[in-house]
Structure formats: C-alpha cells, structure tokens
Protein backbone atom coordinates (compact mmCIF):
# COMPACT_ATOMS: atom_id res chain seq x y z
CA UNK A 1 4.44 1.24 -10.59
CA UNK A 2 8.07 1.42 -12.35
CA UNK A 3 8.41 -0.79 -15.08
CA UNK A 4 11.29 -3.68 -14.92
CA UNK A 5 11.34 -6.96 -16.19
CA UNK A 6 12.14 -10.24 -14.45
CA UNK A 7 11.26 -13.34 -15.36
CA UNK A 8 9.07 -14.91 -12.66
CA UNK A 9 8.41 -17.95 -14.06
CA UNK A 10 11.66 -18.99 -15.12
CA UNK A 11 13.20 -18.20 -11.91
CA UNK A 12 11.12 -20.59 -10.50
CA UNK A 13 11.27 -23.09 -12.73
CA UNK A 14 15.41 -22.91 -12.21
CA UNK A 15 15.17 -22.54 -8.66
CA UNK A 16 12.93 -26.13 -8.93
CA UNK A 17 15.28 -27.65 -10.93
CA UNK A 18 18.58 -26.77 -8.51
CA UNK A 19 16.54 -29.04 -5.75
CA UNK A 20 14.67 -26.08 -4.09
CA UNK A 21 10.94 -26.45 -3.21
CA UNK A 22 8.05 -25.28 -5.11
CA UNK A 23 7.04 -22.87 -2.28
CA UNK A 24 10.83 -22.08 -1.38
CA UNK A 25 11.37 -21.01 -5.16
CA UNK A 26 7.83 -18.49 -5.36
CA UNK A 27 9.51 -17.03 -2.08
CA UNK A 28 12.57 -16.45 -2.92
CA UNK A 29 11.33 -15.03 -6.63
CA UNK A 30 8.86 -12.59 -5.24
CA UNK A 31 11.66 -11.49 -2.77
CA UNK A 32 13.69 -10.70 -5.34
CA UNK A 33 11.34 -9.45 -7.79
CA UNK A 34 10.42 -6.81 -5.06
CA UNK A 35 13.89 -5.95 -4.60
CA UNK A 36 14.80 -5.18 -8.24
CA UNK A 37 11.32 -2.99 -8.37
CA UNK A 38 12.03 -1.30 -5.32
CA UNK A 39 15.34 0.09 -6.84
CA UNK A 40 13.55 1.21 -10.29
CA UNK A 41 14.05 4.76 -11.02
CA UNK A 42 11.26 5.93 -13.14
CA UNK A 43 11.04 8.80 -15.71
CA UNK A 44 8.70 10.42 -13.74
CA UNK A 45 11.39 10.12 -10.63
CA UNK A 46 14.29 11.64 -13.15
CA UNK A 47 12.24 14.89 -14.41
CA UNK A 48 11.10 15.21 -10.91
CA UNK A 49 15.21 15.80 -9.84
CA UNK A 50 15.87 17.62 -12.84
CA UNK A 51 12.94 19.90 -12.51
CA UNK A 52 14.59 20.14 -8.67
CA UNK A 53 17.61 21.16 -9.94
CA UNK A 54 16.64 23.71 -12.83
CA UNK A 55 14.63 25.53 -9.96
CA UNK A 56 17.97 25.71 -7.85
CA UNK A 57 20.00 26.95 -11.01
CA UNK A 58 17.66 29.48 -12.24
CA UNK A 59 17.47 30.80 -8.35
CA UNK A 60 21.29 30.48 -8.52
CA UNK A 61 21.32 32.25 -11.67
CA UNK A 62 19.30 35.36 -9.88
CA UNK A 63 21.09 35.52 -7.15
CA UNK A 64 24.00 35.97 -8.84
CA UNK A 65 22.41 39.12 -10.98
C-alpha cells in the first residue's frame, strides 16, 4: 500500500467542531483519505516507468546502430 500521511483523527475532530456530525465527519475523512492514497505514486511505481523507459532507449539505441 503507498505510504501518505493524513491525519484521520484530526480531521474529524475539525470537521466536529465546524458543526458536522460524528458519522458525517468519519465519512467524509475516509473519502478523502482514499482519495489522497489513490493518487500516491510509489517508488516501486517510479522504477517500474524508468525501467520502461531504459528498455525503450537501449532498443532505441540499437536500432539506431
């Protein structure tokens, strides 16, 4: 699972004390919290592209010998 913080806890403590509901707040948190995992890009997801793209250069590279 990528790594990212948010702060669960105080975002539901905040949302509590704008006027929101308890079970409002823990919705709208995890929502969120999913969304800023979901756009994580991982180490693992960067030397999978550049391992991608040295392939295509050293193939580029022959070609072009």
């Amino acid at each position: 699972m990528p790594s990212a913080t948010f702060e669960t806890h105080a975002a539901v403590k905040a949302l509590t004390k704008a006027g929101i509901g308890q079970a409002e707040a823990e919705a709208i948190t995890d929502t969120v919290r999913d969304a800023v995992i979901e756009g994580v890009t991982t180490k693992a997801d960067l030397r999978a592209e550049i391992s991608a793209l040295e392939g295509d250069y050293i193939e580029w590279l022959a070609d072009d010998c």
